[in-house]
C-alpha atoms as a PDB file:
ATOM      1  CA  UNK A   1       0.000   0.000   0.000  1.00  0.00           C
ATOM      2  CA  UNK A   2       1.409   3.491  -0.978  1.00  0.00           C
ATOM      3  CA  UNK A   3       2.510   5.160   1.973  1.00  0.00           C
ATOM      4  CA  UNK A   4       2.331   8.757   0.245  1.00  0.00           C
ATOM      5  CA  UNK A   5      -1.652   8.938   0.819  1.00  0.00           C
ATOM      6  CA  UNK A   6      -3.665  11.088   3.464  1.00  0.00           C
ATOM      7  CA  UNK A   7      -6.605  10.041   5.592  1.00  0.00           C
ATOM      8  CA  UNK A   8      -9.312  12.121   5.156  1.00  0.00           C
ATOM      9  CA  UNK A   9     -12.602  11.666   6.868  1.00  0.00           C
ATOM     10  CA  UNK A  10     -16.070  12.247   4.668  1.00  0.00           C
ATOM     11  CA  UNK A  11     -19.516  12.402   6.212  1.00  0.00           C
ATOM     12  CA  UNK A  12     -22.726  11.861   3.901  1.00  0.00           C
ATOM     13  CA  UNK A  13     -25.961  10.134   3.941  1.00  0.00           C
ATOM     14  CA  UNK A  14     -26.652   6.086   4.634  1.00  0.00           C
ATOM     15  CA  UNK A  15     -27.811   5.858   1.144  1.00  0.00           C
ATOM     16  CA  UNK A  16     -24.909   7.061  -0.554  1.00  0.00           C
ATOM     17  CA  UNK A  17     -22.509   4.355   1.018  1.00  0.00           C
ATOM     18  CA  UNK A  18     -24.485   1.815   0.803  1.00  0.00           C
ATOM     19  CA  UNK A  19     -24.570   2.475  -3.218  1.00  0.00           C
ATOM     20  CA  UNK A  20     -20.983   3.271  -3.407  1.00  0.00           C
ATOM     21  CA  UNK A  21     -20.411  -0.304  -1.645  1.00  0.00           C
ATOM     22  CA  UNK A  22     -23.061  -1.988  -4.203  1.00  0.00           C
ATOM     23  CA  UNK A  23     -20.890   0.051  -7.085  1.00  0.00           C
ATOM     24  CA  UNK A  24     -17.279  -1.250  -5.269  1.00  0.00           C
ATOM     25  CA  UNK A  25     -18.547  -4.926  -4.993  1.00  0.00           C
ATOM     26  CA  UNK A  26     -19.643  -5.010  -8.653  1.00  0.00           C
ATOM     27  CA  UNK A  27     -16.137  -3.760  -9.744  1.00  0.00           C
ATOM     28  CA  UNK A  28     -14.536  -5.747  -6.969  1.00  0.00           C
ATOM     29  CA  UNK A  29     -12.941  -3.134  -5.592  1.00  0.00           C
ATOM     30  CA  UNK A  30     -12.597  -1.460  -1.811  1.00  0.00           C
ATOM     31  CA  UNK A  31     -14.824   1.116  -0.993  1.00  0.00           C
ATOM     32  CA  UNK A  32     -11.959   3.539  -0.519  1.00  0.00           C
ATOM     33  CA  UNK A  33     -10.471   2.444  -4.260  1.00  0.00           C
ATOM     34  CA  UNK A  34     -13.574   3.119  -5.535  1.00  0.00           C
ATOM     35  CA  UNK A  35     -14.047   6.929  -4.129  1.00  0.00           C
ATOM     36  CA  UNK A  36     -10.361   7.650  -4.728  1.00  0.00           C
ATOM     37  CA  UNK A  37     -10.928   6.899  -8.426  1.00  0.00           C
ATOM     38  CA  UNK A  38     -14.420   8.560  -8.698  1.00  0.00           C
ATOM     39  CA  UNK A  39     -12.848  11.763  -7.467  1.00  0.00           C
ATOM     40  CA  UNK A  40      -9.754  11.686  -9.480  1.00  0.00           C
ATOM     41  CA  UNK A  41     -12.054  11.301 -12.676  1.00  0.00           C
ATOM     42  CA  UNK A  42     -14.171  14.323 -11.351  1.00  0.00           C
ATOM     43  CA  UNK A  43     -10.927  16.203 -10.859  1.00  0.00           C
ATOM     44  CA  UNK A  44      -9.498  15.188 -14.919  1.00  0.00           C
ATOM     45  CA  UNK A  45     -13.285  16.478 -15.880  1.00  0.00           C
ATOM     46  CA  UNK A  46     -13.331  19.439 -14.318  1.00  0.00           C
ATOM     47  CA  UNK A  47      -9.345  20.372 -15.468  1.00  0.00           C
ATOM     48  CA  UNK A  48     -10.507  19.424 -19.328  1.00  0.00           C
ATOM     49  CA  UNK A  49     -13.635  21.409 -19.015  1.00  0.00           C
ATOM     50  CA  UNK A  50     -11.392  24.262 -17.609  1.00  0.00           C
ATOM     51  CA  UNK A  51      -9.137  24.325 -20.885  1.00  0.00           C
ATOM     52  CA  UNK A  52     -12.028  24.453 -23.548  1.00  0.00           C
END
């Protein structure tokens, strides 16, 4: 495990996790694989949206 990475702590509704797990189970991945990717394709969206 890359020891470069920061802990941060997220709060957000019952629903949302338990859909995130359903999504990180289907893709056999760990919840906290899944998010990290999720947000770093948000982040590459909003950076090409940024140079158009």
């Amino acid at each position: 495990m890359p020891t470069n990475l920061v802990k941060t702590m997220v709060y957000m509704p019952p629903e949302l996790r338990e859909a995130l797990e359903r999504m990180a189970t289907k893709e056999n991945r760990s919840l906290s694989n899944l998010i990290v990717t999720l947000l770093q394709r948000a982040v590459e969206e909003q950076k090409g949206n940024e140079s158009s």
